[in-house]
PDB file of N, CA and C in Angstrom:
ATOM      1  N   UNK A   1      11.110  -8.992   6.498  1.00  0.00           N
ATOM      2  CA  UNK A   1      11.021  -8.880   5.054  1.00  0.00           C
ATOM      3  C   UNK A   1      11.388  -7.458   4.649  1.00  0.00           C
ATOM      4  N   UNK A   2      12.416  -7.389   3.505  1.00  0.00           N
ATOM      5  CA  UNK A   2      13.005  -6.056   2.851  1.00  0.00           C
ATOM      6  C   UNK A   2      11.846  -5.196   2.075  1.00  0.00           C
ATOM      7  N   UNK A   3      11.158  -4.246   1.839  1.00  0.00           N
ATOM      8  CA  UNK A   3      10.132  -4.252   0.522  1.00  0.00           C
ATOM      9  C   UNK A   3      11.150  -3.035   0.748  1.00  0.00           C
ATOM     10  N   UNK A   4      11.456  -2.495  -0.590  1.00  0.00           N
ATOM     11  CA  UNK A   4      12.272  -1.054  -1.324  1.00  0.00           C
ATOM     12  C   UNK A   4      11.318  -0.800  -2.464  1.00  0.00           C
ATOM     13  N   UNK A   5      11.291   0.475  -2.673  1.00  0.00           N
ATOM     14  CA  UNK A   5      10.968   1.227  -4.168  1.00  0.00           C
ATOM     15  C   UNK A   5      12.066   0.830  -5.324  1.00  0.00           C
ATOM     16  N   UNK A   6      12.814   1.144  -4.746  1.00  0.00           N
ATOM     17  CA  UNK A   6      14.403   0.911  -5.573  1.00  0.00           C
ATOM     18  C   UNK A   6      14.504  -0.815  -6.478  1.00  0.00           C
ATOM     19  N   UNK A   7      15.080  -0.774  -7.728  1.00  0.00           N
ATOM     20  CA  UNK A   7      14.940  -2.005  -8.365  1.00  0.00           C
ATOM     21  C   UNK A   7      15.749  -2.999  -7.870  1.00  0.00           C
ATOM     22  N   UNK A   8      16.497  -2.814  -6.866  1.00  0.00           N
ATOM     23  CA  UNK A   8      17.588  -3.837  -6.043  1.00  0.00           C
ATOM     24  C   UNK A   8      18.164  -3.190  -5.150  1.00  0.00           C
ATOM     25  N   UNK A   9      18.905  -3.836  -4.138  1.00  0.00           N
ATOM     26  CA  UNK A   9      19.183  -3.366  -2.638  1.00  0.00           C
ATOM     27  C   UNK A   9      20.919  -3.461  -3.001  1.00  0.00           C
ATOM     28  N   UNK A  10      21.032  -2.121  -2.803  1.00  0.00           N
ATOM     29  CA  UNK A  10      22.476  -1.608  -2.889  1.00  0.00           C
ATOM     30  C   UNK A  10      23.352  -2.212  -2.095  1.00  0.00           C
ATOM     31  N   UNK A  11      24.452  -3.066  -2.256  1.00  0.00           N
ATOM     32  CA  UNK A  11      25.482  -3.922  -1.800  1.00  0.00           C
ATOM     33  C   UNK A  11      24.904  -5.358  -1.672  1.00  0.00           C
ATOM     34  N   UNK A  12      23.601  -5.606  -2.325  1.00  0.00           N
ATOM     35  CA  UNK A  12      23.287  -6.812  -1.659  1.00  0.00           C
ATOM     36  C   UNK A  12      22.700  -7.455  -3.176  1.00  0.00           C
ATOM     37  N   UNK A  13      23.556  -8.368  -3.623  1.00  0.00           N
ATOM     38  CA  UNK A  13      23.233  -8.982  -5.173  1.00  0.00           C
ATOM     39  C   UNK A  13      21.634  -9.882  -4.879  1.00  0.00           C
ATOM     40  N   UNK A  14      20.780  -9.920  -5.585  1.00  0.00           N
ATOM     41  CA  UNK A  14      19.777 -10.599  -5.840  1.00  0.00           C
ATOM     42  C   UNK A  14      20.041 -11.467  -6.601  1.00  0.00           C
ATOM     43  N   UNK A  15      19.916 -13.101  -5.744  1.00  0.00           N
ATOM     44  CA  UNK A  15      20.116 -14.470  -6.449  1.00  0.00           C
ATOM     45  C   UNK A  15      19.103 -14.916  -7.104  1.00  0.00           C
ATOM     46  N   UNK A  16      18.149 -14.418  -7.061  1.00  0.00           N
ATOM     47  CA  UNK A  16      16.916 -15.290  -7.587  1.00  0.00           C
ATOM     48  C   UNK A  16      15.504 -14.367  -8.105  1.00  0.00           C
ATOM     49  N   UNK A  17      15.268 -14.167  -8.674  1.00  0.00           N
ATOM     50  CA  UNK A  17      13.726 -13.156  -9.037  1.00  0.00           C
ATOM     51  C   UNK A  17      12.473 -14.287  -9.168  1.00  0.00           C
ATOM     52  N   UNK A  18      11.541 -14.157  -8.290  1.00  0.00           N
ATOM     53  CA  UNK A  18      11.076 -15.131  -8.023  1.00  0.00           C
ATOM     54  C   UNK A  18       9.537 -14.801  -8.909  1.00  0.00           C
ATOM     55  N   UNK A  19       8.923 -13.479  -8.340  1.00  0.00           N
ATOM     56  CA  UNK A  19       7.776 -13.136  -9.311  1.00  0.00           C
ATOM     57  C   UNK A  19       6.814 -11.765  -8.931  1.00  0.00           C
ATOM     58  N   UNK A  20       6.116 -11.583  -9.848  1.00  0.00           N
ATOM     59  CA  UNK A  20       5.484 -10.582  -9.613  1.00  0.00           C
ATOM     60  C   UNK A  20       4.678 -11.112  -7.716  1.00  0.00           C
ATOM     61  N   UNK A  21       4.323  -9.675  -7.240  1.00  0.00           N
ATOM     62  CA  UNK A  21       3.694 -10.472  -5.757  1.00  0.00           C
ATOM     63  C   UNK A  21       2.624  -9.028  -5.244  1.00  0.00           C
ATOM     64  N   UNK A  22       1.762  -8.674  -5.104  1.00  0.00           N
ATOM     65  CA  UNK A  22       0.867  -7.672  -4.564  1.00  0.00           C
ATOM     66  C   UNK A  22       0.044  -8.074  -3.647  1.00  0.00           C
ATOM     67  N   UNK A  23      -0.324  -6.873  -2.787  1.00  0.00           N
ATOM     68  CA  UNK A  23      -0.884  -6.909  -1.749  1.00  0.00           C
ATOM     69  C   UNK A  23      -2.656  -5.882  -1.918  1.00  0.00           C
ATOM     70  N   UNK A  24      -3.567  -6.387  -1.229  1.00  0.00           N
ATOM     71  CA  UNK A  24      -4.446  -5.418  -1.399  1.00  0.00           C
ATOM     72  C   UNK A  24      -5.356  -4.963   0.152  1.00  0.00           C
ATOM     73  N   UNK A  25      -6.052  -3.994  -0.119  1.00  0.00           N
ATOM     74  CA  UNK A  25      -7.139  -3.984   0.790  1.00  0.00           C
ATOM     75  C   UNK A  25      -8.051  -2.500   0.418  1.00  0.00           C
ATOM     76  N   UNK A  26      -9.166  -2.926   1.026  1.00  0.00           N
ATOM     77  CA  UNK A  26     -10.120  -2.063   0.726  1.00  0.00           C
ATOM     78  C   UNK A  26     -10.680  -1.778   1.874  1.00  0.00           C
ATOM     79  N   UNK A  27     -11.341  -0.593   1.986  1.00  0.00           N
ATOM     80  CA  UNK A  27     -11.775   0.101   3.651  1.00  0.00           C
ATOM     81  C   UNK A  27     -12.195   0.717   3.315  1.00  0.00           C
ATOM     82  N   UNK A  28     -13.906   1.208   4.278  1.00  0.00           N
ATOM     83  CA  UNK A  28     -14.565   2.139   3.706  1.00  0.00           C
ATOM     84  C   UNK A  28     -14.430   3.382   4.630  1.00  0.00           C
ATOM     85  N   UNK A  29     -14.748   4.313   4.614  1.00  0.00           N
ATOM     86  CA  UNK A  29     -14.582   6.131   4.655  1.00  0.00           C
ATOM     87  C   UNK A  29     -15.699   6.152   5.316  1.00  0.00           C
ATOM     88  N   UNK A  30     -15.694   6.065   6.265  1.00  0.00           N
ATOM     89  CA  UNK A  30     -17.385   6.661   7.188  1.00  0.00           C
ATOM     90  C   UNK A  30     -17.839   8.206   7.092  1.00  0.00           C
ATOM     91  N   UNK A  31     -18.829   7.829   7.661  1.00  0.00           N
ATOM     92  CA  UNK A  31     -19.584   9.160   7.797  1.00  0.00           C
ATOM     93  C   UNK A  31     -18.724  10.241   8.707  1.00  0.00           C
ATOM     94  N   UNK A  32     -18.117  10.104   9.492  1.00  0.00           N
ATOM     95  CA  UNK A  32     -17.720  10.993  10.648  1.00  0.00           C
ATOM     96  C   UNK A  32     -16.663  11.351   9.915  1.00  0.00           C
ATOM     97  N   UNK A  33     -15.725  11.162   9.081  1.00  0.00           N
ATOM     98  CA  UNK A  33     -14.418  10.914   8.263  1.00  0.00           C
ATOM     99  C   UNK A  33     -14.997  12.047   7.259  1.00  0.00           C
ATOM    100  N   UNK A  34     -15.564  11.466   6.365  1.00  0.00           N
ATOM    101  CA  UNK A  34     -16.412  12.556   5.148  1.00  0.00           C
ATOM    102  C   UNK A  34     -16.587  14.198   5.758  1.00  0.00           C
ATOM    103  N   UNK A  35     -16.984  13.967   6.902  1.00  0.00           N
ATOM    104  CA  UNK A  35     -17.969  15.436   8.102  1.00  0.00           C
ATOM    105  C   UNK A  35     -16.835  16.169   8.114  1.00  0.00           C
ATOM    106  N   UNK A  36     -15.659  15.182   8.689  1.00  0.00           N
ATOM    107  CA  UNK A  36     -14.259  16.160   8.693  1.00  0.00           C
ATOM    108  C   UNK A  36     -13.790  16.764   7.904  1.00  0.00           C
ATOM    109  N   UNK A  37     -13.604  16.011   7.146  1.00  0.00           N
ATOM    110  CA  UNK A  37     -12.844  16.071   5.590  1.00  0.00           C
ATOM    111  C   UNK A  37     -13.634  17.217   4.900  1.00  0.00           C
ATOM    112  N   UNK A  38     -14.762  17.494   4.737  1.00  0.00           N
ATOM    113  CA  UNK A  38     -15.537  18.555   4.493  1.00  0.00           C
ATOM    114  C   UNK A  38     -15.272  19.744   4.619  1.00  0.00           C
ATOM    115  N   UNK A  39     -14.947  19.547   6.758  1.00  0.00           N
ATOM    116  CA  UNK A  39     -14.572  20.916   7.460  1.00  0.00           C
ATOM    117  C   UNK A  39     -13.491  21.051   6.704  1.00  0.00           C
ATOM    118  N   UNK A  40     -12.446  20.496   6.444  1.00  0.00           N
ATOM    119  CA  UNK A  40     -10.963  20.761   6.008  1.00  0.00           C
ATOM    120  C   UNK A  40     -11.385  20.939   4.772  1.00  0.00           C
ATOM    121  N   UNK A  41     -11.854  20.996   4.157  1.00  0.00           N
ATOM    122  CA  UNK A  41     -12.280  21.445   2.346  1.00  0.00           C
ATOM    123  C   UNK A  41     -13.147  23.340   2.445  1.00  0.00           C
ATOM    124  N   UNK A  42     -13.953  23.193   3.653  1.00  0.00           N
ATOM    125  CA  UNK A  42     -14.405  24.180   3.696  1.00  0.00           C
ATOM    126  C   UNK A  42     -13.697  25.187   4.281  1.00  0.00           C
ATOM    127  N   UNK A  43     -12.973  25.216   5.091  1.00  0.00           N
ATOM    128  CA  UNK A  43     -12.068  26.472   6.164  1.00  0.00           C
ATOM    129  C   UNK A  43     -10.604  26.075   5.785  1.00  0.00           C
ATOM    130  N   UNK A  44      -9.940  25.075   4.967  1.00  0.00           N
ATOM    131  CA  UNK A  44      -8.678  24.929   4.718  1.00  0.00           C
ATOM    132  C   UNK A  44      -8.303  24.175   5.719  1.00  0.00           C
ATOM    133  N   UNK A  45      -7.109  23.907   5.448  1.00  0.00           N
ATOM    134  CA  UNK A  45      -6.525  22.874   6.458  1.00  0.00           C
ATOM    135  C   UNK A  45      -6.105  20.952   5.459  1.00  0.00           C
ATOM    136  N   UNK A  46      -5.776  20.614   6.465  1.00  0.00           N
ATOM    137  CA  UNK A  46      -5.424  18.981   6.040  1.00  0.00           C
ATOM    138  C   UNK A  46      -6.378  18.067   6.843  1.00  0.00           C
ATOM    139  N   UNK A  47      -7.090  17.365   5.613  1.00  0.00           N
ATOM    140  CA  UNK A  47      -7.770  16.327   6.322  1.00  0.00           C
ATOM    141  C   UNK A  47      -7.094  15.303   6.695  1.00  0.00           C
ATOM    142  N   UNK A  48      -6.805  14.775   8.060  1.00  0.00           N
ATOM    143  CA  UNK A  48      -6.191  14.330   8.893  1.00  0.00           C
ATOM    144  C   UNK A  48      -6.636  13.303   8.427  1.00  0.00           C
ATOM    145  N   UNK A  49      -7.933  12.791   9.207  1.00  0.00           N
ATOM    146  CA  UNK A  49      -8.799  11.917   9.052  1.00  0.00           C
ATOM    147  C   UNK A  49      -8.507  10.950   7.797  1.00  0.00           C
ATOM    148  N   UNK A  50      -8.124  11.364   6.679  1.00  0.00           N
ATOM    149  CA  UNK A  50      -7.882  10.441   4.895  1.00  0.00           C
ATOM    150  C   UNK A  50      -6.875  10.597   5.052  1.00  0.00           C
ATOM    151  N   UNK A  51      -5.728  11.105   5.490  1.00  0.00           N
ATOM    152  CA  UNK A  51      -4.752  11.042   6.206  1.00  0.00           C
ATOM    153  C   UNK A  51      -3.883   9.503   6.735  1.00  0.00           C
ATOM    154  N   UNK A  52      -4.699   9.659   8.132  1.00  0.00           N
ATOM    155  CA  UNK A  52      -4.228   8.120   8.558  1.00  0.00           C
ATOM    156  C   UNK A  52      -5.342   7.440   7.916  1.00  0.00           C
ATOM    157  N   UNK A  53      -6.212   7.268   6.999  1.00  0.00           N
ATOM    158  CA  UNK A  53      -6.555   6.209   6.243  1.00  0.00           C
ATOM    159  C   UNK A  53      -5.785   5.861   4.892  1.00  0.00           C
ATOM    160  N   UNK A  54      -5.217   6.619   4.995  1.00  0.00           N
ATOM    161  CA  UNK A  54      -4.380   6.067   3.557  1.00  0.00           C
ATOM    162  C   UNK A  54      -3.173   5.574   3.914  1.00  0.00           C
ATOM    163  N   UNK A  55      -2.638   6.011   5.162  1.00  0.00           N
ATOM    164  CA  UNK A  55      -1.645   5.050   5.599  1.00  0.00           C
ATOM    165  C   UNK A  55      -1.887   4.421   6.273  1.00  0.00           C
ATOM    166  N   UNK A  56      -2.808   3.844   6.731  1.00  0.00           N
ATOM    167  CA  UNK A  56      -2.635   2.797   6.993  1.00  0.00           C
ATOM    168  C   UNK A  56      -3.669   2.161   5.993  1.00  0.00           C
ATOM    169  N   UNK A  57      -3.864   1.550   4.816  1.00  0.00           N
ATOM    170  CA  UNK A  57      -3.854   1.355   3.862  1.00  0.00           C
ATOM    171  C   UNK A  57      -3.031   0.688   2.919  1.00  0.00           C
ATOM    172  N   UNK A  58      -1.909   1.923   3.119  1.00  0.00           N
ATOM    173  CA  UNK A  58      -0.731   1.476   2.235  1.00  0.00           C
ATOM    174  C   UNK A  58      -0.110   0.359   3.356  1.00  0.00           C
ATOM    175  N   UNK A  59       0.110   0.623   4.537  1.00  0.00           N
ATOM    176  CA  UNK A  59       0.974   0.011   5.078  1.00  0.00           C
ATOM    177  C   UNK A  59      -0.050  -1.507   5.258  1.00  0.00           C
ATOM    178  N   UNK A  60      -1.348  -1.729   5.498  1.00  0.00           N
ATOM    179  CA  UNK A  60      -1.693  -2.791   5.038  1.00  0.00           C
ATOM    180  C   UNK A  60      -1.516  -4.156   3.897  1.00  0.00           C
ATOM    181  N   UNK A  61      -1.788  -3.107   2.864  1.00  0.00           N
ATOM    182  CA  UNK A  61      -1.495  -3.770   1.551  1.00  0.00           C
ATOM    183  C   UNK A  61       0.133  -4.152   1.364  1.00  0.00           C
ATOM    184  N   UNK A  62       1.278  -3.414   1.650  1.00  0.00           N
ATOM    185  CA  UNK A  62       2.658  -3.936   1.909  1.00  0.00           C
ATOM    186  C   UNK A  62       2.586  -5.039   3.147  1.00  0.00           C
ATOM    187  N   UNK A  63       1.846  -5.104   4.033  1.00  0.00           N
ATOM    188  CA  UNK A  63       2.092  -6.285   4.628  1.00  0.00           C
ATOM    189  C   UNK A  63       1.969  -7.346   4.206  1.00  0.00           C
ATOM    190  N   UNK A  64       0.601  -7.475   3.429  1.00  0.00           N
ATOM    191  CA  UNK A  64      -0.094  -8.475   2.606  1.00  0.00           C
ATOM    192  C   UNK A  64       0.473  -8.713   1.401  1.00  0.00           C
ATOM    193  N   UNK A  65       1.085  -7.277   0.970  1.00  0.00           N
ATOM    194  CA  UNK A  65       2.186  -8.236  -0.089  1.00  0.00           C
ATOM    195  C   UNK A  65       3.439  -9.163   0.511  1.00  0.00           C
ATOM    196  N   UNK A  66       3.762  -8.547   1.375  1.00  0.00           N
ATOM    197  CA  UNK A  66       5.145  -9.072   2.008  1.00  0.00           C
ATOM    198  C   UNK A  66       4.615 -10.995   2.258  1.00  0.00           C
ATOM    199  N   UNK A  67       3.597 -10.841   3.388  1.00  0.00           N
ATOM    200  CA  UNK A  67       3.325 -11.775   3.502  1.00  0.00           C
ATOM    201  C   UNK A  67       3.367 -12.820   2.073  1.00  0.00           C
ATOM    202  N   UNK A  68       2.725 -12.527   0.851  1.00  0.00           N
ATOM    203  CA  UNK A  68       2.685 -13.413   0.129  1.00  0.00           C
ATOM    204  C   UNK A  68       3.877 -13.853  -0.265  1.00  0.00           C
ATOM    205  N   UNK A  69       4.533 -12.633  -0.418  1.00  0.00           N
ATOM    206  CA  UNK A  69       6.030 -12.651  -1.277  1.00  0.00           C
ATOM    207  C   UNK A  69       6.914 -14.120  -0.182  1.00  0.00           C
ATOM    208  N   UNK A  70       6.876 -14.014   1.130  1.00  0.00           N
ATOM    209  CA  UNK A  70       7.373 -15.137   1.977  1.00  0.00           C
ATOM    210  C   UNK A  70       6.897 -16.082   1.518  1.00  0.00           C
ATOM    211  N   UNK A  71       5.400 -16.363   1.486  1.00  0.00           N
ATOM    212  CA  UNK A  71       4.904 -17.884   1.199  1.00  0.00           C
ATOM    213  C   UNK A  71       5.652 -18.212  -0.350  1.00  0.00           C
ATOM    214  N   UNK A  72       5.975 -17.161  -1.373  1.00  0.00           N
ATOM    215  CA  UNK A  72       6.386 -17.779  -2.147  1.00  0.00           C
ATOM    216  C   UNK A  72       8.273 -18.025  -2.105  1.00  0.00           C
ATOM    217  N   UNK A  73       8.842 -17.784  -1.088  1.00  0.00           N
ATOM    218  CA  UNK A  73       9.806 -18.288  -1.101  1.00  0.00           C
ATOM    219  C   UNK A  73      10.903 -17.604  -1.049  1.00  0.00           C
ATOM    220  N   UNK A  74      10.250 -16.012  -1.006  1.00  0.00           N
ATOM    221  CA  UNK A  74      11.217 -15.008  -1.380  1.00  0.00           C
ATOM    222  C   UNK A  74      11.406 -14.420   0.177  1.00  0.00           C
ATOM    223  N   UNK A  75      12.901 -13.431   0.570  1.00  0.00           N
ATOM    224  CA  UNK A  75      13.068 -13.139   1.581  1.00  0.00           C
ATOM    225  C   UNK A  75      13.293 -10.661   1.692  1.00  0.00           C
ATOM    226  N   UNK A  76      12.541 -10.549   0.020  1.00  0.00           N
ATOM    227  CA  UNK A  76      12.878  -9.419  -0.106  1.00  0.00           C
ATOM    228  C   UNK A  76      12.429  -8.914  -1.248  1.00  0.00           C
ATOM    229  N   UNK A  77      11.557  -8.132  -1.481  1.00  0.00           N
ATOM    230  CA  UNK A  77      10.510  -7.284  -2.526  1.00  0.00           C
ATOM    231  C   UNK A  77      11.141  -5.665  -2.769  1.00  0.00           C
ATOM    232  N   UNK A  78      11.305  -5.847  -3.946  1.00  0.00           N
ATOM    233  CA  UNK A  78      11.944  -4.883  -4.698  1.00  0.00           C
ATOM    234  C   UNK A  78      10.661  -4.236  -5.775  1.00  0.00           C
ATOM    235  N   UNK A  79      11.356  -2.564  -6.298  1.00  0.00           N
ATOM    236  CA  UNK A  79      10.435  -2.433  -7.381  1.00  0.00           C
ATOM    237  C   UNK A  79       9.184  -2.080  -6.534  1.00  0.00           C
ATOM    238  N   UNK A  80       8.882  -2.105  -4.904  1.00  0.00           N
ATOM    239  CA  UNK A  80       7.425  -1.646  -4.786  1.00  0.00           C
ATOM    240  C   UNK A  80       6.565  -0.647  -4.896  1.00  0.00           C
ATOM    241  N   UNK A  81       5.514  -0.436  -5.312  1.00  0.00           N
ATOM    242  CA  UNK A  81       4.864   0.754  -5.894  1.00  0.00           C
ATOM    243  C   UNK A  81       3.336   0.900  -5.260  1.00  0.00           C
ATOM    244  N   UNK A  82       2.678   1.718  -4.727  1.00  0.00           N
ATOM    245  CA  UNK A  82       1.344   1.722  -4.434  1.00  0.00           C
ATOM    246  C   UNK A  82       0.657   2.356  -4.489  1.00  0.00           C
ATOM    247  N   UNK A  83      -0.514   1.984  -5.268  1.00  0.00           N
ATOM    248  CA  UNK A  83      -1.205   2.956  -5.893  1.00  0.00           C
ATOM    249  C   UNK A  83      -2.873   2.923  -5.064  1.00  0.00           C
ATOM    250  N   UNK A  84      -3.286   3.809  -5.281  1.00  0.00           N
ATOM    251  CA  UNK A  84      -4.828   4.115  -4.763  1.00  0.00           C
ATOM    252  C   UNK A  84      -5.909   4.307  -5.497  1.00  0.00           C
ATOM    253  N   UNK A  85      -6.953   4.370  -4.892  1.00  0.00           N
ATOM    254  CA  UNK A  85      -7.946   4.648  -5.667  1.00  0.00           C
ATOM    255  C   UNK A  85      -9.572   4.295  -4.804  1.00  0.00           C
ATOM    256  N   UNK A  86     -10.493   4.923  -4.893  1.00  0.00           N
ATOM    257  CA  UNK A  86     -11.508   5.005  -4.614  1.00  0.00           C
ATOM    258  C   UNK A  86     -13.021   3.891  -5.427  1.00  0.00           C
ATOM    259  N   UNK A  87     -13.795   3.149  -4.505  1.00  0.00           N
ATOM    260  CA  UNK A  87     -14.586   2.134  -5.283  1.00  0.00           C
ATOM    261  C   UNK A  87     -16.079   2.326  -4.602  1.00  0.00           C
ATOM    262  N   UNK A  88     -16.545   1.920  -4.818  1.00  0.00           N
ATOM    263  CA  UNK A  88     -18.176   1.455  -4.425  1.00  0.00           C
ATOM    264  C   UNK A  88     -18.921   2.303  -5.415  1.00  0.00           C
ATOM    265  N   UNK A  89     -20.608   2.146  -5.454  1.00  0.00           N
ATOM    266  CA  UNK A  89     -21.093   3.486  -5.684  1.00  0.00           C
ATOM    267  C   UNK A  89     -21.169   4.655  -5.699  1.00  0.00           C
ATOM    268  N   UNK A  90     -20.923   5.052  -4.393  1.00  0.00           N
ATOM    269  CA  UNK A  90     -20.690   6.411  -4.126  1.00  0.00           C
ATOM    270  C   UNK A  90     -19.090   6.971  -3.349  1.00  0.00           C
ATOM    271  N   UNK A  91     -18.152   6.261  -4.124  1.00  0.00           N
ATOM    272  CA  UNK A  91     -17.006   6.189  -4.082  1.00  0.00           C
ATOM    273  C   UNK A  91     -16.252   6.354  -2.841  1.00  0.00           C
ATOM    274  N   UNK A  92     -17.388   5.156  -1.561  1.00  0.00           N
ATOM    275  CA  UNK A  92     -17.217   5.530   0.086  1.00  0.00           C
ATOM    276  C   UNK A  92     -16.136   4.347   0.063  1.00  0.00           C
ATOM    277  N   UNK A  93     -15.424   3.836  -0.785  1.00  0.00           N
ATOM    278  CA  UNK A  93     -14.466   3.149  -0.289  1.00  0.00           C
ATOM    279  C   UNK A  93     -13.245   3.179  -0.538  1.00  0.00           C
ATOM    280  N   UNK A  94     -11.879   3.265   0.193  1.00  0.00           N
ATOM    281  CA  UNK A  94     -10.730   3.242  -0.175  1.00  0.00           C
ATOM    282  C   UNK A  94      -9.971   2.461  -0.343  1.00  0.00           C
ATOM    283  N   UNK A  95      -9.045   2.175  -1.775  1.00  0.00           N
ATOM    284  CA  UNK A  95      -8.147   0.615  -1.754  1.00  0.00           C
ATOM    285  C   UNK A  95      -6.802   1.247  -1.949  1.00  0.00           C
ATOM    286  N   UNK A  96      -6.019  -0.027  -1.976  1.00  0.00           N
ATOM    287  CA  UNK A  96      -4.580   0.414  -1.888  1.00  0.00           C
ATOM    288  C   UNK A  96      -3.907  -1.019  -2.132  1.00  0.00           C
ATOM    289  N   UNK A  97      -3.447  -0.810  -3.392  1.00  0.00           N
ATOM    290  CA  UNK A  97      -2.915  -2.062  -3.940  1.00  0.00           C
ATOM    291  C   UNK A  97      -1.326  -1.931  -4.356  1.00  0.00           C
ATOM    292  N   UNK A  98      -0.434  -2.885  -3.417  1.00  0.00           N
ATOM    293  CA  UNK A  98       0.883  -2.570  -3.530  1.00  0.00           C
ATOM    294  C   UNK A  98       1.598  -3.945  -4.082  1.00  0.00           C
ATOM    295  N   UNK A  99       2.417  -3.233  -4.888  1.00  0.00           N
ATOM    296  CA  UNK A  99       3.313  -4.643  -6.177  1.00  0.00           C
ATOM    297  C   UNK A  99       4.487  -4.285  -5.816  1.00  0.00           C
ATOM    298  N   UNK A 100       5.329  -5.236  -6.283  1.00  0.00           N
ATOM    299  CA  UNK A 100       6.250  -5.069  -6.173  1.00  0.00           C
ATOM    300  C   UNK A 100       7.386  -6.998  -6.786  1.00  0.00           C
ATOM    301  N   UNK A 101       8.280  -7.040  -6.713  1.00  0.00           N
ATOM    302  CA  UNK A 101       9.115  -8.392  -7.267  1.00  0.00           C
ATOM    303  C   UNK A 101       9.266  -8.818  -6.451  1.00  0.00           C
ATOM    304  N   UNK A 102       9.014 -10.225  -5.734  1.00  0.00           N
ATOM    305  CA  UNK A 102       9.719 -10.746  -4.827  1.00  0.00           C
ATOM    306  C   UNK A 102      10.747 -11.721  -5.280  1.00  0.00           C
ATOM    307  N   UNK A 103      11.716 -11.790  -4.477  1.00  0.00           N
ATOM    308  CA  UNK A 103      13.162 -11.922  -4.896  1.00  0.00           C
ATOM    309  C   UNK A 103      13.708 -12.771  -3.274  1.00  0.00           C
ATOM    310  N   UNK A 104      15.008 -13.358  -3.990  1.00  0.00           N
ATOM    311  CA  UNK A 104      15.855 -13.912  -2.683  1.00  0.00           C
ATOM    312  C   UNK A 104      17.105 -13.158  -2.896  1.00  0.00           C
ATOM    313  N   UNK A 105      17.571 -12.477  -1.656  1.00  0.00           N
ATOM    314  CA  UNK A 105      19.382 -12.262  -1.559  1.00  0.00           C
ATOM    315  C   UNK A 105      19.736 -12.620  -1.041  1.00  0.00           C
TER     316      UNK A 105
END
């Protein structure tokens, strides 16, 4: 499956626009993650740790879109975009919800 940012795939005409299609997931931020992330807030540096949680995140939620975008018939998702954001009470959880058009070429 194709997923691009881009609104259509250069040399390759799109026959069909089939429909809006998103993917999601949510994951929570542990304690040991936070501890790090701290150190890297306190002495500088990059928290690694939120790091590979946000990618793999994103790259979750594009699977799960992809996946849907197939069941509906399409062979290629255009237009994808993914956005983030933080949930629970004490905002220990991370989501990542990716859209995008699924389409046939």
């Amino acid at each position: 499956m194709i997923a691009v940012t881009t609104p259509t795939l250069e040399g390759t005409p799109i026959k069909r626009y089939i429909g809006i299609v998103s993917g999601e997931t949510i994951s929570g931020v542990n304690f040991f993650k936070d501890i790090g992330a701290g150190l890297s807030n306190l002495f500088g540096g990059r928290a690694t740790n939120y790091e590979e949680e946000l990618s793999e995140a994103s790259k979750t939620a594009i699977d799960e879109m992809c996946q849907r975008a197939q069941a509906m018939g399409a062979n290629a998702v255009v237009g994808v975009h993914v956005d983030y954001f933080t949930a629970g009470a004490d905002n220990g959880m991370l989501a990542a919800i990716a859209t995008g058009t699924a389409v046939e070429v």
